[in-house]
N, C-alpha and C. Protein backbone atom coordinates (compact mmCIF):
# COMPACT_ATOMS: atom_id res chain seq x y z
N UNK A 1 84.24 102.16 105.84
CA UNK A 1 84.57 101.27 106.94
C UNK A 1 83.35 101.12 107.84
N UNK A 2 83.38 99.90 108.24
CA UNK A 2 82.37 99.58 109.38
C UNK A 2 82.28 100.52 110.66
N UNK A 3 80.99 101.38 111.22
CA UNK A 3 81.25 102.04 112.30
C UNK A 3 81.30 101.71 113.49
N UNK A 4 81.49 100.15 113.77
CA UNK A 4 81.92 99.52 114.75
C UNK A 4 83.34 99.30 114.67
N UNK A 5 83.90 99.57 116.01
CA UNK A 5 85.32 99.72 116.42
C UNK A 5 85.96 98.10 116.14
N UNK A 6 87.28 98.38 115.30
CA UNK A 6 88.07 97.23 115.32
C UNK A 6 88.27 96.27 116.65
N UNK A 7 87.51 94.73 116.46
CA UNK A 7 88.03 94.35 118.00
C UNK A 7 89.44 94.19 118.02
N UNK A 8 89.74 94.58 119.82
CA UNK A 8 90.92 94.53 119.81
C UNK A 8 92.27 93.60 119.52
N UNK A 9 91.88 92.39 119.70
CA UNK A 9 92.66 91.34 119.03
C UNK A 9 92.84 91.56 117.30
N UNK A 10 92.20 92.25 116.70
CA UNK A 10 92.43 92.65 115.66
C UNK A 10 93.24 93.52 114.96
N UNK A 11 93.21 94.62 116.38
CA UNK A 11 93.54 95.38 115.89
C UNK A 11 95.59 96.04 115.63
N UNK A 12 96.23 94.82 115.40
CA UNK A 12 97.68 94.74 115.50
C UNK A 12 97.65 94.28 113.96
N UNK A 13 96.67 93.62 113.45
CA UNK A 13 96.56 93.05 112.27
C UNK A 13 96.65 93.86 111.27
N UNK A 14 94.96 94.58 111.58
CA UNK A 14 94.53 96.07 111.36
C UNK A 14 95.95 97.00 110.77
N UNK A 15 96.57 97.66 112.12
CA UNK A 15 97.68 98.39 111.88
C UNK A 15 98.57 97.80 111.05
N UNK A 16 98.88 96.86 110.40
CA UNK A 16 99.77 96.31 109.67
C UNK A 16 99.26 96.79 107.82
N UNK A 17 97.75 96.23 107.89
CA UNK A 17 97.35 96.14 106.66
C UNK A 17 97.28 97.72 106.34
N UNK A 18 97.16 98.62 107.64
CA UNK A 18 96.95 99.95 107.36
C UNK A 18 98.26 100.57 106.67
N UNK A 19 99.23 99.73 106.77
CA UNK A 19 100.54 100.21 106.10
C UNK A 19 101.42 99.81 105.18
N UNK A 20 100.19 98.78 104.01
CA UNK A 20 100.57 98.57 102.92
C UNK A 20 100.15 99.40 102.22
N UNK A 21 100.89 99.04 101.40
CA UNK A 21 101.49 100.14 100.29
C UNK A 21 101.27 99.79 98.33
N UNK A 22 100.97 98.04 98.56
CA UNK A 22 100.77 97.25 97.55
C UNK A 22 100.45 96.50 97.76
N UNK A 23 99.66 95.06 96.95
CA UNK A 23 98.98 93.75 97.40
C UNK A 23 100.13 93.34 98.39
N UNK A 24 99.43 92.21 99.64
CA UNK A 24 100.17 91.75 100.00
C UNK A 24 100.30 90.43 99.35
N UNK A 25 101.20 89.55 99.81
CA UNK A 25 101.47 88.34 99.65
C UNK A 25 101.24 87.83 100.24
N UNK A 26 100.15 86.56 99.71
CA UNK A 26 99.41 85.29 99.85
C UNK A 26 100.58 84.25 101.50
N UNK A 27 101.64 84.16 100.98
CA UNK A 27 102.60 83.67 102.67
C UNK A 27 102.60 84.71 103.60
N UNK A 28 102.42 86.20 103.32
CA UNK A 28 101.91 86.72 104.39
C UNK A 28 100.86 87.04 104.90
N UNK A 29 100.15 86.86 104.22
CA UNK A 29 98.29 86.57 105.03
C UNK A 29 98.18 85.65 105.65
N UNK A 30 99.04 84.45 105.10
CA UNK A 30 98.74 83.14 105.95
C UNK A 30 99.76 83.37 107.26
N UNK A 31 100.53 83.81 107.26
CA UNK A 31 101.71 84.45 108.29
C UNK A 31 100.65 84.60 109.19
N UNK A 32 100.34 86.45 108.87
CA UNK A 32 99.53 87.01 109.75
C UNK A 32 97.88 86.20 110.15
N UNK A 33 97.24 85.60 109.58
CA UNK A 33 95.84 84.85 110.22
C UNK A 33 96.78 83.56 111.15
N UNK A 34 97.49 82.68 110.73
CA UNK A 34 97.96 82.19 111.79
C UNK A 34 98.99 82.47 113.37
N UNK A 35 99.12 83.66 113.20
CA UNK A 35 99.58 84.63 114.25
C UNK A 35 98.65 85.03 115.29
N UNK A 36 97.68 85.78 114.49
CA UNK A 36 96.19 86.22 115.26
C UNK A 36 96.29 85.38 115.93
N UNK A 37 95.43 85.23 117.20
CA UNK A 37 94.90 84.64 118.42
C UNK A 37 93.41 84.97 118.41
N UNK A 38 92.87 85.77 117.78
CA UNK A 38 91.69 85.98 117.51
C UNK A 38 90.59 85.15 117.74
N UNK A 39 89.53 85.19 118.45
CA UNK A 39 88.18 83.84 118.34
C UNK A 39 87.48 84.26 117.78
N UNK A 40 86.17 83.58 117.82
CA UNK A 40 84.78 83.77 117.34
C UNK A 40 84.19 85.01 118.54
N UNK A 41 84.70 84.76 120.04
CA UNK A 41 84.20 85.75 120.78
C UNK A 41 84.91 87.07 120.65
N UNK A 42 86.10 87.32 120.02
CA UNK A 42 86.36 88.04 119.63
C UNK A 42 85.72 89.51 119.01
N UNK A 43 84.82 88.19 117.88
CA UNK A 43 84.46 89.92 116.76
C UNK A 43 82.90 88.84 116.71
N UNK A 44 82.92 89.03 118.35
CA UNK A 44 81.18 88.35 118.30
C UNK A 44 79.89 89.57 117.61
N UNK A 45 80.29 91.30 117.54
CA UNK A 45 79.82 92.17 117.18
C UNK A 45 79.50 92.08 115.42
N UNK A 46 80.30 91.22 115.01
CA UNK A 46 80.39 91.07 113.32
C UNK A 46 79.88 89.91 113.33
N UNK A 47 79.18 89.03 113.88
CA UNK A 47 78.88 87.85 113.90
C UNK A 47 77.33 87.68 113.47
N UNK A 48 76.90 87.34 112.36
CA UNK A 48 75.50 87.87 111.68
C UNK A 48 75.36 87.30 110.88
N UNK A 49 73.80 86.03 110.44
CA UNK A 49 73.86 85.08 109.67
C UNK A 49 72.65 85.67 108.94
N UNK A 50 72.96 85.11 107.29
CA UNK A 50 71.47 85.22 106.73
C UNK A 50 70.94 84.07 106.59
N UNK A 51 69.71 83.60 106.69
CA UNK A 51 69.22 82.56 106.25
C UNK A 51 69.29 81.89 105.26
N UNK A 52 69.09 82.42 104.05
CA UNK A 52 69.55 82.09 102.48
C UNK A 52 70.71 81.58 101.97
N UNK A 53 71.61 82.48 102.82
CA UNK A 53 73.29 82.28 101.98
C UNK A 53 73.84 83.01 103.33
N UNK A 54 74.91 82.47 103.05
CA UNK A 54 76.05 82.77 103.67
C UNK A 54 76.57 84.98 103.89
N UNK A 55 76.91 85.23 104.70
CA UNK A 55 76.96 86.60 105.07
C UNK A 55 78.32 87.29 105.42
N UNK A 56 78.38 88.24 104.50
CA UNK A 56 80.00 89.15 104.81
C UNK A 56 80.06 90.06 105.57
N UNK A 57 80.51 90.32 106.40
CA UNK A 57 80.21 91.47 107.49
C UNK A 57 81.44 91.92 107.31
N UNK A 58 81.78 93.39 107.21
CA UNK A 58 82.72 94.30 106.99
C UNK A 58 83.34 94.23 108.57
N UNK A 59 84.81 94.05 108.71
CA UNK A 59 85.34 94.59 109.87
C UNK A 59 86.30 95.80 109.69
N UNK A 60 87.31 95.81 108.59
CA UNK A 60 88.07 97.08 108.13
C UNK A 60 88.11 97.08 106.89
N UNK A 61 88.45 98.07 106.15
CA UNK A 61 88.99 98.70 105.00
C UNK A 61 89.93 99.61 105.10
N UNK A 62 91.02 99.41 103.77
CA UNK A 62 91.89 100.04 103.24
C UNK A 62 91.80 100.20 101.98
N UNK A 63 92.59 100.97 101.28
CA UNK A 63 92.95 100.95 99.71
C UNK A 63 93.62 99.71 99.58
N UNK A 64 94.29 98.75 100.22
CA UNK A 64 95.33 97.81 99.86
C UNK A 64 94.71 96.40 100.64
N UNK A 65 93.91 96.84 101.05
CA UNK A 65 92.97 95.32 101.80
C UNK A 65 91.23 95.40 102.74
N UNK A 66 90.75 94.52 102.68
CA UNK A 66 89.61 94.45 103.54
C UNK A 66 89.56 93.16 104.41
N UNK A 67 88.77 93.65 105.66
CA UNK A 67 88.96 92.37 106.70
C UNK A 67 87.62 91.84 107.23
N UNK A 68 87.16 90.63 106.90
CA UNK A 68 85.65 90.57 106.73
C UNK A 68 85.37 89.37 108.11
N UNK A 69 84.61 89.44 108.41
CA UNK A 69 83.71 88.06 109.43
C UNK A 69 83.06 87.60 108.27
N UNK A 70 83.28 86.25 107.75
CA UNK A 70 81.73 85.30 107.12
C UNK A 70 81.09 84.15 107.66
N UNK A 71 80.01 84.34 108.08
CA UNK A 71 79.05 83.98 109.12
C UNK A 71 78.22 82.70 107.67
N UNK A 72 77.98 81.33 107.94
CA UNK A 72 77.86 80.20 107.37
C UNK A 72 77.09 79.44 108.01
N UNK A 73 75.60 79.25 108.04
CA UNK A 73 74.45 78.27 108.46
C UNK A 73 74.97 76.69 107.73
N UNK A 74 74.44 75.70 108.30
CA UNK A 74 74.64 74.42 107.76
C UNK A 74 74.44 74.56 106.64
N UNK A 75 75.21 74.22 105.32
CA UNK A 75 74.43 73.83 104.16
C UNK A 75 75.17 75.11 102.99
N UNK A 76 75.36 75.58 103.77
CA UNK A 76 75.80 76.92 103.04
C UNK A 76 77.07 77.38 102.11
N UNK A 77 77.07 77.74 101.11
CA UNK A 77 78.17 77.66 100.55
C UNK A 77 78.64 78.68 99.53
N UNK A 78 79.48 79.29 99.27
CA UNK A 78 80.18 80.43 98.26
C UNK A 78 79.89 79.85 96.76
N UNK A 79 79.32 80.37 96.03
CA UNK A 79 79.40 80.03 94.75
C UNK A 79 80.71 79.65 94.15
N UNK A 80 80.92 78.80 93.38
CA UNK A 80 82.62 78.00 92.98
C UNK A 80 83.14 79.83 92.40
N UNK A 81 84.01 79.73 92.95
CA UNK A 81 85.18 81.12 92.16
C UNK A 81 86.18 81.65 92.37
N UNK A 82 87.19 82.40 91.66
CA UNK A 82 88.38 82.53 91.68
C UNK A 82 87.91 84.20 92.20
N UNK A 83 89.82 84.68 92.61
CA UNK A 83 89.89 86.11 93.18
C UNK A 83 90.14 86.77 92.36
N UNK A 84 90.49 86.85 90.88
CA UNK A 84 90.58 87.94 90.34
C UNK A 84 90.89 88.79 90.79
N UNK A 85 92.69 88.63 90.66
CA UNK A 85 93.41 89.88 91.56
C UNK A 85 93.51 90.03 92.65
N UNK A 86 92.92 89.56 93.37
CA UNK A 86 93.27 89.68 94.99
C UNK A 86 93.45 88.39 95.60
N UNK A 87 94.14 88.63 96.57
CA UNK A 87 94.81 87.89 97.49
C UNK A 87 93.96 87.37 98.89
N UNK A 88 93.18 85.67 98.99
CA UNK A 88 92.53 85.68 99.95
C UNK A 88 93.16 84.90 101.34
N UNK A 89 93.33 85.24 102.47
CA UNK A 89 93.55 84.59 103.64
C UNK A 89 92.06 84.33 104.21
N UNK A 90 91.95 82.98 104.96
CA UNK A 90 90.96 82.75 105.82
C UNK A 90 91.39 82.20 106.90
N UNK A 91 91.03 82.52 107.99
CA UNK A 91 90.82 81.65 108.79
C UNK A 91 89.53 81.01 109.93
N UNK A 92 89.96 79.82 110.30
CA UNK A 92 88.52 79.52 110.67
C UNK A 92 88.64 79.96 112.39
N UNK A 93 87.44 80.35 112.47
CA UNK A 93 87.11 81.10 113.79
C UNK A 93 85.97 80.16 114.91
N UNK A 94 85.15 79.32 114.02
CA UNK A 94 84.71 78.22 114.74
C UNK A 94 83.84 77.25 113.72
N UNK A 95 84.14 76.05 114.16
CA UNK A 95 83.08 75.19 113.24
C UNK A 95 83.99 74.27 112.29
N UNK A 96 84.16 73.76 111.11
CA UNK A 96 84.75 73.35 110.56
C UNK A 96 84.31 73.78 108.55
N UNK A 97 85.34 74.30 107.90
CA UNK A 97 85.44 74.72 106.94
C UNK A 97 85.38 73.70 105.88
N UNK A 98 85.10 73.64 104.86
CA UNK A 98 85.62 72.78 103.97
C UNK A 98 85.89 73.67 102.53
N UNK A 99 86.87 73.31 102.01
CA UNK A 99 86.93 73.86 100.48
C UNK A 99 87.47 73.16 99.76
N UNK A 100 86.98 73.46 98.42
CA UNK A 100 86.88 72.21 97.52
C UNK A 100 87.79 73.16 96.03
N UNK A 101 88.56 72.63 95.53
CA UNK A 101 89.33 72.75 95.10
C UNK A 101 89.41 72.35 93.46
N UNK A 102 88.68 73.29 92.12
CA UNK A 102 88.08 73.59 90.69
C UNK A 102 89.71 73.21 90.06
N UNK A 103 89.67 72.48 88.78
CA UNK A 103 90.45 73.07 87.68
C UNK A 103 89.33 73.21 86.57
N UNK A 104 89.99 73.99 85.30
CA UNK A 104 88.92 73.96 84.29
C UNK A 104 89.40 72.46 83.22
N UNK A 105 88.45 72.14 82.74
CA UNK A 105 88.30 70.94 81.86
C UNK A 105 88.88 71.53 80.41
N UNK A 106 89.55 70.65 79.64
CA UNK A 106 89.59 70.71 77.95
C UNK A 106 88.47 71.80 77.43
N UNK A 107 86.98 71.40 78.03
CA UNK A 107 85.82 71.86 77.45
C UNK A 107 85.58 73.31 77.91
N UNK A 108 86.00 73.10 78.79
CA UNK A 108 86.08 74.49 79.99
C UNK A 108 84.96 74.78 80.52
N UNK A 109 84.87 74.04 81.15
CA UNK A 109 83.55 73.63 82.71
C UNK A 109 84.72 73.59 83.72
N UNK A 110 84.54 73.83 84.47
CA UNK A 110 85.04 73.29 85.87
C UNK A 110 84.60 72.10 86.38
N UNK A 111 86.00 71.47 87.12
CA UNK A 111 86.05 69.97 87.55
C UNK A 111 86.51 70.06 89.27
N UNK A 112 86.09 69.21 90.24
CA UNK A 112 86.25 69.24 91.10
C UNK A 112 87.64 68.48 91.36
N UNK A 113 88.60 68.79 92.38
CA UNK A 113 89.92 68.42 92.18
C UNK A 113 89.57 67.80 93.70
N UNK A 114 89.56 68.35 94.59
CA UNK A 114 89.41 67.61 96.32
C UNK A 114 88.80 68.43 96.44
N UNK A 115 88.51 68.12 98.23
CA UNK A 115 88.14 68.86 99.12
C UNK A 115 89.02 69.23 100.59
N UNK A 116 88.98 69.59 101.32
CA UNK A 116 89.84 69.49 102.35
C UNK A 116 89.03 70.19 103.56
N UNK A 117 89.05 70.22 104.50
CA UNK A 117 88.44 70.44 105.85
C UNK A 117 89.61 71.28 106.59
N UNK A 118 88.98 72.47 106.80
CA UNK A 118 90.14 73.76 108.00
C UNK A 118 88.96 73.80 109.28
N UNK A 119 90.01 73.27 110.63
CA UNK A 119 89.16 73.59 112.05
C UNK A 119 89.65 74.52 112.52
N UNK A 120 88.40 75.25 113.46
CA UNK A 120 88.72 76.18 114.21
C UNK A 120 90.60 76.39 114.40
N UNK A 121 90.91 77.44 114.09
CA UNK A 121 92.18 78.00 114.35
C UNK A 121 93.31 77.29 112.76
N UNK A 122 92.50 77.08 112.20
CA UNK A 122 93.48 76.65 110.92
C UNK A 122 93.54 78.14 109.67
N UNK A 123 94.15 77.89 108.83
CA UNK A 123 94.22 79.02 107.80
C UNK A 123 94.73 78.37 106.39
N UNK A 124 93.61 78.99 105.47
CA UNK A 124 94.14 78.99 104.45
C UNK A 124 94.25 80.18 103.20
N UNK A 125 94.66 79.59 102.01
CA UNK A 125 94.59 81.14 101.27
C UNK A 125 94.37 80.57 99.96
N UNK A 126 94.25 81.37 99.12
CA UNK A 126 94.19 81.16 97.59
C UNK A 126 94.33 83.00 96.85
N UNK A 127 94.54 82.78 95.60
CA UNK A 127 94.83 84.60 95.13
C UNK A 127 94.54 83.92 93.41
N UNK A 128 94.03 85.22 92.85
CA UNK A 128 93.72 85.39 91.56
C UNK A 128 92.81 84.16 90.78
N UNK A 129 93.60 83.24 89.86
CA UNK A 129 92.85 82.17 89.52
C UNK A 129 92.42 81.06 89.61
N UNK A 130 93.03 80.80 90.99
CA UNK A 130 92.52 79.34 92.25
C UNK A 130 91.22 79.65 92.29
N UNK A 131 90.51 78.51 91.60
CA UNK A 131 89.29 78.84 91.26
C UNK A 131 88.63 77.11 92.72
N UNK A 132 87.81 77.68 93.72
CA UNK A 132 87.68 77.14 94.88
C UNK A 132 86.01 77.30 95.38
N UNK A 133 85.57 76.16 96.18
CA UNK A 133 84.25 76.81 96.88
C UNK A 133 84.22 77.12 98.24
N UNK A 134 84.19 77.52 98.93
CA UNK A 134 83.55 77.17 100.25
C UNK A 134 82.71 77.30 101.41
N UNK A 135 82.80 76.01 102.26
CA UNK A 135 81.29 75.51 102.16
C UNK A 135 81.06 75.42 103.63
N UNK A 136 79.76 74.98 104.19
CA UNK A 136 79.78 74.67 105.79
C UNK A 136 78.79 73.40 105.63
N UNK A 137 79.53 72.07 105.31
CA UNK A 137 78.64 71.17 105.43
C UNK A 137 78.67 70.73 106.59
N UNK A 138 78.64 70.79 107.50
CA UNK A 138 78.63 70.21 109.12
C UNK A 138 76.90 70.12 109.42
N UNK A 139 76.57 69.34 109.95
CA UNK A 139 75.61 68.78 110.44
C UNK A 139 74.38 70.29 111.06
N UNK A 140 73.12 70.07 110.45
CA UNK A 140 72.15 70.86 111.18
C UNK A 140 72.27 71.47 112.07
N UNK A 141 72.27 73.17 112.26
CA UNK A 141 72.44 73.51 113.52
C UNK A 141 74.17 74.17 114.02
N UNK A 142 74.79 73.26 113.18
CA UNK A 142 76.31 73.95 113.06
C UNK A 142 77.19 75.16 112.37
N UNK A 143 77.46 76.10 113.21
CA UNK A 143 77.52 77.54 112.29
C UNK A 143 79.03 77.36 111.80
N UNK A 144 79.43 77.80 111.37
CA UNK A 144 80.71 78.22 110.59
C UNK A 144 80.96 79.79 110.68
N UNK A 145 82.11 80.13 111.04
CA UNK A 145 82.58 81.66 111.52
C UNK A 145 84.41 81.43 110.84
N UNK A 146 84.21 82.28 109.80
CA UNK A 146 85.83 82.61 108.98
C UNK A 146 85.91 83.71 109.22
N UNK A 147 87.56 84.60 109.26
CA UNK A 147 88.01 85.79 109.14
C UNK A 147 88.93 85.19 108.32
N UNK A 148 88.61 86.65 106.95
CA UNK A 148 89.34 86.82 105.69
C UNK A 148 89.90 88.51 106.06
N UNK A 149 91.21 87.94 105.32
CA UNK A 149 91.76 89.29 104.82
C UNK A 149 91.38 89.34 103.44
N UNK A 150 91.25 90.36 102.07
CA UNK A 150 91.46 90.19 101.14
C UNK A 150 92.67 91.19 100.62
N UNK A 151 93.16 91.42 99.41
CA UNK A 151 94.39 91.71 99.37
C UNK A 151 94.73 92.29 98.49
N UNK A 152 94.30 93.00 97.16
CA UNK A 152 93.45 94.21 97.57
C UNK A 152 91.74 93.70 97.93
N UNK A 153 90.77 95.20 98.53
CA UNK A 153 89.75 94.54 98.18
C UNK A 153 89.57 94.10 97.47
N UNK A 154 88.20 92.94 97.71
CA UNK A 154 87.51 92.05 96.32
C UNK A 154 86.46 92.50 96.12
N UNK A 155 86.58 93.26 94.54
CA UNK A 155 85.54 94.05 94.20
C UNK A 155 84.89 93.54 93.06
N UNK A 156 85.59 92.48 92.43
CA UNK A 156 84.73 91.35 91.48
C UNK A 156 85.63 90.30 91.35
N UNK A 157 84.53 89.13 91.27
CA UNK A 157 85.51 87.90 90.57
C UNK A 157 84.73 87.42 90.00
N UNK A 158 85.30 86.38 89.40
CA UNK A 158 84.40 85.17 88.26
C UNK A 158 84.04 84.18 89.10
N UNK A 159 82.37 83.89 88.41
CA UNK A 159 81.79 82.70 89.34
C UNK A 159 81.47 82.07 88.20
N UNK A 160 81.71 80.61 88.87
CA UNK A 160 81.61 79.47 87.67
C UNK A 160 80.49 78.57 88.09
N UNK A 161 80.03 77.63 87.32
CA UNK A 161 78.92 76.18 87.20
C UNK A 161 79.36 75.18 86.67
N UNK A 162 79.62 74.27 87.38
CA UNK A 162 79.75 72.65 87.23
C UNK A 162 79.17 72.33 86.06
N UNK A 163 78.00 73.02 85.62
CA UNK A 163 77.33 72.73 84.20
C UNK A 163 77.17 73.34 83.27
N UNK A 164 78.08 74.49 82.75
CA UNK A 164 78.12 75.11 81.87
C UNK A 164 79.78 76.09 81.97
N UNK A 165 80.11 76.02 80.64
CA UNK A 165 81.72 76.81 80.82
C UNK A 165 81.78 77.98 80.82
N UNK A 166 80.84 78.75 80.36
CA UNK A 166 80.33 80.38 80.95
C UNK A 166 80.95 80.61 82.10
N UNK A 167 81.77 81.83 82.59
CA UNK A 167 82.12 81.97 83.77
C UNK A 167 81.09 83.68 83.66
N UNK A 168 81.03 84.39 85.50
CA UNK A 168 80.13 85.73 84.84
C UNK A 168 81.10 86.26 85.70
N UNK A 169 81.13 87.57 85.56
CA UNK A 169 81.75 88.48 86.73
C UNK A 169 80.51 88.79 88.02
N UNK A 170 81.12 88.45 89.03
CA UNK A 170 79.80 88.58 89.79
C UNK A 170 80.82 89.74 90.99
N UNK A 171 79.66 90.08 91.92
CA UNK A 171 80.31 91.43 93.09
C UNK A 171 79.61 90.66 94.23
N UNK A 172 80.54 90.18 95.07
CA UNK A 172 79.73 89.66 96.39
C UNK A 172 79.71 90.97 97.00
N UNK A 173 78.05 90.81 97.57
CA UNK A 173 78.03 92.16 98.47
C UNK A 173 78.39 91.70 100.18
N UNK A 174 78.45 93.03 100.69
CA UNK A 174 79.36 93.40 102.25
C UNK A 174 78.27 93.89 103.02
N UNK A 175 77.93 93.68 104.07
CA UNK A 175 76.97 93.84 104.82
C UNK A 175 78.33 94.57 106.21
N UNK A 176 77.44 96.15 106.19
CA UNK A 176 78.44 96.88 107.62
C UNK A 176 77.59 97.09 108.56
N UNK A 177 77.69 97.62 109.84
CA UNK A 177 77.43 97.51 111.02
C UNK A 177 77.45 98.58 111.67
N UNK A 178 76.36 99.27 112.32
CA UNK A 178 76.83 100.63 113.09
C UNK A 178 76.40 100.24 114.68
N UNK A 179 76.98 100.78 115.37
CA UNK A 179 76.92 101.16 116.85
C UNK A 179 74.64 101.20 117.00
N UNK A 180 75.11 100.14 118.17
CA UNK A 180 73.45 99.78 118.85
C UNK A 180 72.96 98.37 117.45
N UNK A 181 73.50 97.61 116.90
CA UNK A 181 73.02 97.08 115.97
C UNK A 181 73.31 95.60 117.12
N UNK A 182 71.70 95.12 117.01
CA UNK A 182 71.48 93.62 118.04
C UNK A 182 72.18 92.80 117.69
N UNK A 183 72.75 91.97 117.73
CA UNK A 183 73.27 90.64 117.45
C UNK A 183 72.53 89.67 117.35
């Protein structure tokens, strides 16, 4: 676990996930992220961009879930992929979200189905083989700030390419945080 203290708006969430027992369910993540009241000033302490790509900042862990800040520069975007086994809630914390929405083809490439746009204070979810991207296309200069539950942790999933039907197992890594760390 991150050695920065759960913020407190979090932490009712926190105590909940601390007392599962088995995956949760996908209507109750979306339950609980649209419940939260939570902001961006909230868990401004988890709030941490990389230049390159997009950034996971650890806020809790359990055996039965993890609760992440992902911090999103213009332009930035999750490689297309499904959860493999776990259960994802997001919600948006500031900026505007977009996710775009894979089936696989006859050939088995992935095909783009829509897109859809989540603003500040919206939520969405997807679990196992909702195979999805998402992205922060908003204009230069515009950050993007999500809080995910996952459901159990996500300790691998499959990442796919628009141009080839190869899928790989990939491990997004978690970036944690200790006490005196600048913002």
């Amino acid at each position: 676990m991150s050695n920065l203290p759960v913020p407190p708006k979090l932490q009712p969430l926190v105590d909940y996930l601390n007392g599962l027992t088995a995956r949760a369910s996908i209507e109750r993540l979306q339950e609980l992220l649209a419940a939260s009241n939570a902001t961006d000033e909230d868990v401004r302490e988890f709030i941490r961009f990389e230049p390159g790509h997009y950034q996971r900042n650890l806020v809790a862990i359990g055996p039965w879930y993890e609760v992440l800040v992902i911090c999103w520069r213009s332009g930035q975007r999750s490689p297309i992929h499904n959860h493999a086994q776990s259960t994802c809630g997001l919600k948006v914390l500031r900026g505007t979200c977009s996710e775009t929405y894979f089936a696989h083809s006859p050939c088995g490439q992935v095909v783009a189905l829509s897109t859809t746009e989540k603003h500040a204070g919206e939520v969405c979810a997807s679990e196992d083989e909702d195979t999805h991207q998402v992205s922060n296309l908003q204009a230069p200069g515009t950050d993007l700030v999500t809080l995910h539950i996952y459901s159990p942790p996500l300790r691998k999933m499959k990442k796919f390419s628009i141009t080839s039907a190869a899928a790989e197992d990939w491990v997004p890594p978690i970036v944690e945080f200790a006490h005196g760390e600048g913002i």
